[in-house]
N, C-alpha and C. Protein backbone atom coordinates (compact mmCIF):
# COMPACT_ATOMS: atom_id res chain seq x y z
N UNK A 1 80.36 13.75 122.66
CA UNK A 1 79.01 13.25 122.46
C UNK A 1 78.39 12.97 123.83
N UNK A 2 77.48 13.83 124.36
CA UNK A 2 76.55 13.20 125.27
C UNK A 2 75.84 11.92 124.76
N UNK A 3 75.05 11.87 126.71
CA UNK A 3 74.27 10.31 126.82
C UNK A 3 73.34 10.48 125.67
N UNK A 4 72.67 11.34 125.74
CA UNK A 4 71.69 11.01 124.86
C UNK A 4 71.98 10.53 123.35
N UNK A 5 72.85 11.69 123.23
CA UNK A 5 73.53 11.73 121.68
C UNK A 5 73.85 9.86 121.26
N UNK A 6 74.86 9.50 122.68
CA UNK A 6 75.43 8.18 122.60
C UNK A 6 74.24 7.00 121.98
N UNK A 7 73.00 7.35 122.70
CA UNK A 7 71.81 6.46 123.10
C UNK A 7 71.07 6.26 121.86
N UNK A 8 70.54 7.91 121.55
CA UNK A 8 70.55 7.82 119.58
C UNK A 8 71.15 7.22 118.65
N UNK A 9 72.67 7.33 118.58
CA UNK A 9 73.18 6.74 117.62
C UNK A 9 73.56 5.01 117.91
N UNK A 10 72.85 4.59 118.84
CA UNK A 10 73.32 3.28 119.13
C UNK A 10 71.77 2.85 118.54
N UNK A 11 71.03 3.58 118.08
CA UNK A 11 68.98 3.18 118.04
C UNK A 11 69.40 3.28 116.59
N UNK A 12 69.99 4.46 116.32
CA UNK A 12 70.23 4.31 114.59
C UNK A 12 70.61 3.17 114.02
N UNK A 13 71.60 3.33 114.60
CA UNK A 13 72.76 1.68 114.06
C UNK A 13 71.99 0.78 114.29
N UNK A 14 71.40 0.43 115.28
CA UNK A 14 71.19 -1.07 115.40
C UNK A 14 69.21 -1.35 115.79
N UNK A 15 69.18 -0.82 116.45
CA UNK A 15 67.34 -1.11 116.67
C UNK A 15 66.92 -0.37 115.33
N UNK A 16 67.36 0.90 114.78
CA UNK A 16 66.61 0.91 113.58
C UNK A 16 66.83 -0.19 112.71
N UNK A 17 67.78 -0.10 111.92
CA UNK A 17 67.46 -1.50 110.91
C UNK A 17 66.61 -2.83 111.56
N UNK A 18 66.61 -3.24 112.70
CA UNK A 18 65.64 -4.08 113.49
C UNK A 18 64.03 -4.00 113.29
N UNK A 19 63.98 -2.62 113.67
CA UNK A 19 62.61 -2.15 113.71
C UNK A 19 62.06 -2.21 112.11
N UNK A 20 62.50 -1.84 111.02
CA UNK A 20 62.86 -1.47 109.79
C UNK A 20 62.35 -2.57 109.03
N UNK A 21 63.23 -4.02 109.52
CA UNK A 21 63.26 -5.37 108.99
C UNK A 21 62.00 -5.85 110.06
N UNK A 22 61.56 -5.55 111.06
CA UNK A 22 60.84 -6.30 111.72
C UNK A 22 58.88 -5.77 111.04
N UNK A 23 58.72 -4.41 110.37
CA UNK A 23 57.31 -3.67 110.26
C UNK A 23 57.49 -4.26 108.80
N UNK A 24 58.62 -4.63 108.01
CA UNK A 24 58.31 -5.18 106.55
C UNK A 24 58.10 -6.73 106.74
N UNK A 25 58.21 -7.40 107.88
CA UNK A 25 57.83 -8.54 107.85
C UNK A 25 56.27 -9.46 108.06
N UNK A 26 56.56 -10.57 107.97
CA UNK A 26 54.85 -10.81 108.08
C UNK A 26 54.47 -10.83 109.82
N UNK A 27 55.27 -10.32 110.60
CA UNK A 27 54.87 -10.11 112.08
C UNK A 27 55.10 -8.91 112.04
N UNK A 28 54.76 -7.78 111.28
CA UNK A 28 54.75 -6.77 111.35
C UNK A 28 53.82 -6.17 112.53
N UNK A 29 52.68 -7.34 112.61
CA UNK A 29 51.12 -6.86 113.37
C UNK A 29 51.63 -6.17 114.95
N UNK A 30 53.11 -7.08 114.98
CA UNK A 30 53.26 -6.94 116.67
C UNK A 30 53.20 -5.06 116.91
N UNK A 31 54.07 -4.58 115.76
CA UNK A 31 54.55 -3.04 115.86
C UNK A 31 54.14 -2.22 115.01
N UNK A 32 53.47 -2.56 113.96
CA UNK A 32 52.62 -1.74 112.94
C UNK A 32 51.30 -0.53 113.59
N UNK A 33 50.69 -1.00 114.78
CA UNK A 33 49.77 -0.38 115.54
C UNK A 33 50.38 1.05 115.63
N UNK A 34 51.12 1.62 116.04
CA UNK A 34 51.73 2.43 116.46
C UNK A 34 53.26 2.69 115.77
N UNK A 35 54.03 2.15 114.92
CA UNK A 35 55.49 1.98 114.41
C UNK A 35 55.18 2.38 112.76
N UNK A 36 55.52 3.18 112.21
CA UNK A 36 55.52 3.29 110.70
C UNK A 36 57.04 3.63 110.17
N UNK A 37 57.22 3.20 108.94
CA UNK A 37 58.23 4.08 108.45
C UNK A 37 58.44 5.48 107.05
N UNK A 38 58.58 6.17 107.93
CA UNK A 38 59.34 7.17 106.85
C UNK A 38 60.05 7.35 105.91
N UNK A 39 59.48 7.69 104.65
CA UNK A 39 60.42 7.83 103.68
C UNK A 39 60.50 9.07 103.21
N UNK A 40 61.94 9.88 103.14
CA UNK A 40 62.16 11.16 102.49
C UNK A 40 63.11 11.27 102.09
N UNK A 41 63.66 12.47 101.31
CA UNK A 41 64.69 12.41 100.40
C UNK A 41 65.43 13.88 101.44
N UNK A 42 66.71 13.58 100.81
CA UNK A 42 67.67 14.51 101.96
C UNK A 42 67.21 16.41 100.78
N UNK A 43 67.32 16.97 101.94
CA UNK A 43 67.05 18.33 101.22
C UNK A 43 68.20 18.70 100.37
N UNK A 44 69.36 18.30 100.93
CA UNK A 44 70.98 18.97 100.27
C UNK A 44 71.30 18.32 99.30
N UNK A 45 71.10 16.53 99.39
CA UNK A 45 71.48 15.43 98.81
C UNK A 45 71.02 14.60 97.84
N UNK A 46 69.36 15.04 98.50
CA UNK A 46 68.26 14.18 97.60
C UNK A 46 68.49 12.58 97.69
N UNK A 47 69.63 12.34 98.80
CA UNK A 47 69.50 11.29 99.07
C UNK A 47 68.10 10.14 99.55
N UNK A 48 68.02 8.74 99.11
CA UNK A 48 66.20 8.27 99.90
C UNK A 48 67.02 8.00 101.30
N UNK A 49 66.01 8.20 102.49
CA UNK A 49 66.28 7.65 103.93
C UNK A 49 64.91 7.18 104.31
N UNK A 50 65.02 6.22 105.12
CA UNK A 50 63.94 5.94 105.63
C UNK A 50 64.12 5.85 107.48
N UNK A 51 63.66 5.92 107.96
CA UNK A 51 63.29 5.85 109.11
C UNK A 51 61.78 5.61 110.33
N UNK A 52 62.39 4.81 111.33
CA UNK A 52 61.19 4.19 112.35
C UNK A 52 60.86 5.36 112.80
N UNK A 53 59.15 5.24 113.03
CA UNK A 53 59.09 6.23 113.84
C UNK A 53 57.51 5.95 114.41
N UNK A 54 56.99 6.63 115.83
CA UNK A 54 55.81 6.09 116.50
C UNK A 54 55.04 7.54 115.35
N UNK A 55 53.78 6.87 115.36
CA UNK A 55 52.93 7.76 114.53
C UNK A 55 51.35 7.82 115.55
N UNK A 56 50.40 9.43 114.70
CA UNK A 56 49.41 8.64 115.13
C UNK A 56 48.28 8.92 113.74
N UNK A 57 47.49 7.89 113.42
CA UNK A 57 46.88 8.75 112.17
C UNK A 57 45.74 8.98 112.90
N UNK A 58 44.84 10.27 112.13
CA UNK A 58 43.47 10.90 112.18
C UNK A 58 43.17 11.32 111.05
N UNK A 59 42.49 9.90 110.24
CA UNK A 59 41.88 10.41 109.21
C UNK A 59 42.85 10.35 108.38
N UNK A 60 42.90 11.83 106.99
CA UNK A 60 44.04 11.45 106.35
C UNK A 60 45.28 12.27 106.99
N UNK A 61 45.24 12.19 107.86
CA UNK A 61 46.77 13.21 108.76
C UNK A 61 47.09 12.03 109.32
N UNK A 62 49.25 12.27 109.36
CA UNK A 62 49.73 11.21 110.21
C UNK A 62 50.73 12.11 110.99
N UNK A 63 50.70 11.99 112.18
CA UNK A 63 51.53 12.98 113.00
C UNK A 63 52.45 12.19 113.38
N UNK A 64 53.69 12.79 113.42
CA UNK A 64 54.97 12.27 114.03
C UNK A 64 55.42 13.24 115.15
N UNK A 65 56.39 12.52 116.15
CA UNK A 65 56.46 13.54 117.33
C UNK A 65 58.59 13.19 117.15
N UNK A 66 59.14 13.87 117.41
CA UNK A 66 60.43 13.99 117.48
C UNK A 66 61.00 14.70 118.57
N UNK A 67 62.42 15.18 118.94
CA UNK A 67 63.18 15.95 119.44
C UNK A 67 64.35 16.72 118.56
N UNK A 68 64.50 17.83 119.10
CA UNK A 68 65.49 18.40 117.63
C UNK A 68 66.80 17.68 118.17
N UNK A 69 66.75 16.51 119.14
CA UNK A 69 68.30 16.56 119.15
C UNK A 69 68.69 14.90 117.85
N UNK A 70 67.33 14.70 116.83
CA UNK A 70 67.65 13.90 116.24
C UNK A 70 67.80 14.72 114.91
N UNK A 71 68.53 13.93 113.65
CA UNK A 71 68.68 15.25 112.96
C UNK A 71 67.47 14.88 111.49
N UNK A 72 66.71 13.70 111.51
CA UNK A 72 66.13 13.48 109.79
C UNK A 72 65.09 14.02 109.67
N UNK A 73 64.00 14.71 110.92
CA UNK A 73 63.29 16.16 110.62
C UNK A 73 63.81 17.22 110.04
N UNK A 74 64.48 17.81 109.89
CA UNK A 74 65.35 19.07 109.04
C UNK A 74 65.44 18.93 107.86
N UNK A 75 64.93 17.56 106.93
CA UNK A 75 65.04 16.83 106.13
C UNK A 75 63.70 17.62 104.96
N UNK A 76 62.61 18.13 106.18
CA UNK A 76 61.32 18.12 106.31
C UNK A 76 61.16 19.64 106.18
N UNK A 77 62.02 20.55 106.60
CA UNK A 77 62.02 22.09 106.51
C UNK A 77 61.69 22.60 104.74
N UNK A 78 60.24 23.53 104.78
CA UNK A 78 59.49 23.57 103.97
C UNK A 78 58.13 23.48 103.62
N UNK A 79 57.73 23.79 103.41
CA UNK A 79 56.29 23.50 103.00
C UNK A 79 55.75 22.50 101.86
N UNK A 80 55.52 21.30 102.51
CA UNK A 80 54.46 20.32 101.73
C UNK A 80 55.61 19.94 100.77
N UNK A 81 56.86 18.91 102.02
CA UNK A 81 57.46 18.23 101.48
C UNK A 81 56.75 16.83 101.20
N UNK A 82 57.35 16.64 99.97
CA UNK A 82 56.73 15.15 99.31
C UNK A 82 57.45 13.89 100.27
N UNK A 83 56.28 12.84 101.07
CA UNK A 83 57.35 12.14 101.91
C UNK A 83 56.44 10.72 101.36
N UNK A 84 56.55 9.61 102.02
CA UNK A 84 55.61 8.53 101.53
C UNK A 84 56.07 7.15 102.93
N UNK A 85 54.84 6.85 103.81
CA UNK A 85 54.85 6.26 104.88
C UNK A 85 54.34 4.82 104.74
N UNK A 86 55.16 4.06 105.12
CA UNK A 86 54.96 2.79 104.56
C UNK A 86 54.20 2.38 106.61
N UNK A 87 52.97 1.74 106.42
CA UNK A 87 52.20 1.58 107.88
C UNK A 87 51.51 0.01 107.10
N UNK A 88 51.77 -0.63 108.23
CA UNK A 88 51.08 -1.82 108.38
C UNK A 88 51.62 -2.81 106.90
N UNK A 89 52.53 -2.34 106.46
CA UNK A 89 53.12 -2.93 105.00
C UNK A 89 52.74 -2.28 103.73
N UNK A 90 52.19 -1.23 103.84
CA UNK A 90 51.22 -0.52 102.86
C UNK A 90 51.97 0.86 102.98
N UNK A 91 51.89 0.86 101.29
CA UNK A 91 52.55 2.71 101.35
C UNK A 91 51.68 3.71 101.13
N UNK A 92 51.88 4.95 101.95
CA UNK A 92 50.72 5.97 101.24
C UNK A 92 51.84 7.04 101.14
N UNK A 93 51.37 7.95 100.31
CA UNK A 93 52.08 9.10 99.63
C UNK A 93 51.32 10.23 100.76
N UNK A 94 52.76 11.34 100.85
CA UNK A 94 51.74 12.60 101.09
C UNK A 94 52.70 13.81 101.12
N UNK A 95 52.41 14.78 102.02
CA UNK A 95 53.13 16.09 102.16
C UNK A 95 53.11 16.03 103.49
N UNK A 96 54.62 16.15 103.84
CA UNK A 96 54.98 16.82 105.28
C UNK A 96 55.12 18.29 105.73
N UNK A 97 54.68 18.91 107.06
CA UNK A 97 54.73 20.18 107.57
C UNK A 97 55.18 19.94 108.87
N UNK A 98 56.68 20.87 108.68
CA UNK A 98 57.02 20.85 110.29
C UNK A 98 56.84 21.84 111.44
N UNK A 99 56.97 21.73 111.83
CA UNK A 99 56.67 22.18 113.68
C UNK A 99 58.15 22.37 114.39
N UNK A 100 58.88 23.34 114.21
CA UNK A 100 60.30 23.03 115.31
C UNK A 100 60.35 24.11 116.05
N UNK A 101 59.65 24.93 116.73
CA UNK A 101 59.51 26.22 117.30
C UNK A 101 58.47 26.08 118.46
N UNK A 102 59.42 26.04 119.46
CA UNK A 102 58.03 26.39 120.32
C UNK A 102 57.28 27.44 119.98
N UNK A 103 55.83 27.02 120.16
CA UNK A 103 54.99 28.28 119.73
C UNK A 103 53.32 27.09 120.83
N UNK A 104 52.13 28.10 120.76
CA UNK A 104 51.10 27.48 120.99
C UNK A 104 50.58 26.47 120.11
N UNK A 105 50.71 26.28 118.75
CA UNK A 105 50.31 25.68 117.67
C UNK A 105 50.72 24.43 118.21
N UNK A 106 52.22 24.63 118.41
CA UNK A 106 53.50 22.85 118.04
C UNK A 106 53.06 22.15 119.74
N UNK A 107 52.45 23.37 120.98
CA UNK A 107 52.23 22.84 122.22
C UNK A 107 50.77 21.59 121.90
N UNK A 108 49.74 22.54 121.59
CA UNK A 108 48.63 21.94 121.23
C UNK A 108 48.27 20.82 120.37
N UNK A 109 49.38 20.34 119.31
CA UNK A 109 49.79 19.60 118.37
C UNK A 109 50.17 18.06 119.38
N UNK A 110 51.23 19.30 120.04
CA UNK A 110 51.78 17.43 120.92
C UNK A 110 50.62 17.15 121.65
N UNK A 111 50.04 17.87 122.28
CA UNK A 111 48.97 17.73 123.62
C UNK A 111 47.95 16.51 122.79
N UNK A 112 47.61 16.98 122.01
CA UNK A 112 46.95 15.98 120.55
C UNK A 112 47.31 14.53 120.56
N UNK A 113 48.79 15.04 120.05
CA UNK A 113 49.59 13.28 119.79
C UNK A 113 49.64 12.60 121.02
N UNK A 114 50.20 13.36 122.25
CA UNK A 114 50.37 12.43 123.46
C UNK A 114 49.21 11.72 124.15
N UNK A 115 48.21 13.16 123.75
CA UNK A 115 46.52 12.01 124.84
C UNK A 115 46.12 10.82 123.52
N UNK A 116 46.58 10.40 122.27
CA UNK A 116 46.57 9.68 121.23
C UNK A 116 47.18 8.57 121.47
N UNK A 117 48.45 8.73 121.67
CA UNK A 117 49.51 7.85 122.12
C UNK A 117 50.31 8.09 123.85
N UNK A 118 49.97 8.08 124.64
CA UNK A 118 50.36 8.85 125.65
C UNK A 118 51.89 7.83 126.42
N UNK A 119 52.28 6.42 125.42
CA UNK A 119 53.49 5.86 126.42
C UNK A 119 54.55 6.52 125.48
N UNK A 120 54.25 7.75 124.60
CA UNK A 120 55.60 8.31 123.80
C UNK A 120 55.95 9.58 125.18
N UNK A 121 54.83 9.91 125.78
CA UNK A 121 55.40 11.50 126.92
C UNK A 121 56.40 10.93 127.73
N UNK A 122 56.68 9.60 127.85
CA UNK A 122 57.83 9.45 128.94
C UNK A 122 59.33 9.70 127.59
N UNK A 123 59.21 9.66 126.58
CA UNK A 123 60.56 9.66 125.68
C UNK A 123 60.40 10.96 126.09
N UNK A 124 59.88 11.87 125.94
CA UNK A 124 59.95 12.87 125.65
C UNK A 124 60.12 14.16 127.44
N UNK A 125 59.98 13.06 128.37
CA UNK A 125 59.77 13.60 129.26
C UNK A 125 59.09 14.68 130.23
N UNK A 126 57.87 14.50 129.56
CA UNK A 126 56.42 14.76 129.68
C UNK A 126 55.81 14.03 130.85
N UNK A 127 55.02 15.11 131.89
CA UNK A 127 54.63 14.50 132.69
C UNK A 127 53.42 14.29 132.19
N UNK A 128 52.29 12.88 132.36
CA UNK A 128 50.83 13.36 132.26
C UNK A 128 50.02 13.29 133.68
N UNK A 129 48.50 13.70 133.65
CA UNK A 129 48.06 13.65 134.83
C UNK A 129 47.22 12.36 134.73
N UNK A 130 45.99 12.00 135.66
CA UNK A 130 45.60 11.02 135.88
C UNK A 130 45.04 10.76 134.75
N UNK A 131 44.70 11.55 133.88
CA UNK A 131 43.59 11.51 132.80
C UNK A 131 44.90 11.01 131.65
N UNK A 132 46.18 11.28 131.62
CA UNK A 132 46.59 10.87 130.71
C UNK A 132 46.73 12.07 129.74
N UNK A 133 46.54 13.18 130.40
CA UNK A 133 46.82 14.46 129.63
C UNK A 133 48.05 15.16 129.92
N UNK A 134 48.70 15.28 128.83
CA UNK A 134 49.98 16.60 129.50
C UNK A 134 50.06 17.20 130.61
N UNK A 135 50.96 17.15 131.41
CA UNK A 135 50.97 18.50 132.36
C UNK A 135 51.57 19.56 131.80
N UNK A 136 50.66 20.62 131.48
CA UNK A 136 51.41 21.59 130.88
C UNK A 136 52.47 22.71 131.33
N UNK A 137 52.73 22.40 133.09
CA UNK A 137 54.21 23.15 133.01
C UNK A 137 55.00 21.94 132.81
N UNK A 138 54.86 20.85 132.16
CA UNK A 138 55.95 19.88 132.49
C UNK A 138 56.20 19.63 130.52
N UNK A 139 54.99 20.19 129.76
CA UNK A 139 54.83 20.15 128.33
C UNK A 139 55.41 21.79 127.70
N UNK A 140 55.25 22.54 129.08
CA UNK A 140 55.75 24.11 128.84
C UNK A 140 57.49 23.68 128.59
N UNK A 141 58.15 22.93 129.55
CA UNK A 141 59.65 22.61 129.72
C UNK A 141 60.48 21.54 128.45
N UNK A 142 59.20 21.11 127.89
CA UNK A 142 59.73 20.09 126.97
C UNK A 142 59.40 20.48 125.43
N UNK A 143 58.47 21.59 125.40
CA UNK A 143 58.46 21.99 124.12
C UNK A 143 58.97 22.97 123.62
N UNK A 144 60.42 23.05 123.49
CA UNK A 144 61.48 24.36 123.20
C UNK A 144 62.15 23.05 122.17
N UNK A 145 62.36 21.66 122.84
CA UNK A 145 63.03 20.74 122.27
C UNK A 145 62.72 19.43 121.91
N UNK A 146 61.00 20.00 121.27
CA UNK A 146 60.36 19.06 120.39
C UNK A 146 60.08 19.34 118.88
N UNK A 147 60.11 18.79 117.83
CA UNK A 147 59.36 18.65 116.11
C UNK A 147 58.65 18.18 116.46
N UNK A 148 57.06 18.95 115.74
CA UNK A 148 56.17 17.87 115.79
C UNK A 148 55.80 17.95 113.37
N UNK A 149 55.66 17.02 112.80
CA UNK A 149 55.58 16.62 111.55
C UNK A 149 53.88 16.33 111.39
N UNK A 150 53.22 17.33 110.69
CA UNK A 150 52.22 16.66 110.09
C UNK A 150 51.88 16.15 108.48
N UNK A 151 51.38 14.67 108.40
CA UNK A 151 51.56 14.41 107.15
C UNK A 151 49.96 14.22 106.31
N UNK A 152 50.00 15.42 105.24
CA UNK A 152 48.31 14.86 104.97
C UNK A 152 48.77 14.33 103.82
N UNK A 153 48.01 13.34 104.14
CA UNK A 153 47.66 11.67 102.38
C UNK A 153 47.43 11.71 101.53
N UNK A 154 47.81 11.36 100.57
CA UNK A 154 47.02 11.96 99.16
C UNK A 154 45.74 11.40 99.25
């Protein structure tokens, strides 16, 4: 297991359930801005999972940004999987579409999410410029080994 791998599964175990118990509470306000959780069912298992994750909404779309080296996007492979995002203590229903291919679409997608949310390009190791925009040879190097998830609302 690499660092990273190590670093993930130590966020699973323990800051997720944190994060998890901390957005269902009544101080949710601190991390709700930006923190939602995910709910989907396993594709193989149909198991429920939920999971933290930084979001950004526009309208009725909620974009999620990932790396394939986590594995509960794959969860998501398909078209207009049924998922349901619990934000600010409130659930909304919708359909997920994933993004795991570099292509121009999934570049332009993040370029989107990051000038939206721009303190997620350092997870992701994204340079931005003064403006707070991608550098795109530095968004060219990081998008082979990004998901990006869009979710429209019912």
């Amino acid at each position: 297991m690499n660092t990273i791998e190590r670093v993930e599964n130590l966020a699973y175990r323990v800051a997720n359930p944190m994060v998890k118990a901390l957005l269902r509470s009544p101080l949710h306000t601190i991390a709700s801005r930006n923190l939602a959780l995910l709910h989907f069912k396993g594709r193989r298992s149909g198991q429920a999972f939920v999971t933290p994750l930084s979001y950004v909404r526009n309208q009725d779309e909620v974009w999620l940004l990932s790396a394939h080296t986590t594995r509960w996007w794959m969860n998501l492979r398909g078209n207009d999987v049924p998922v349901s995002l619990e934000i600010a203590r409130k659930t909304y229903t919708g359909k997920a579409r994933l993004w795991e291919s570099d292509s121009e679409e999934l570049r332009d997608r993040v370029r989107r999410y990051l000038c939206a949310l721009p303190r997620d390009a350092k997870v992701y190791g994204i340079k931005l410029d003064e403006n707070k925009v991608p550098v795109e040879e530095s968004l060219a190097q990081a998008a082979s080994q990004l998901v990006f998830v869009e979710v429209q609302l019912d």
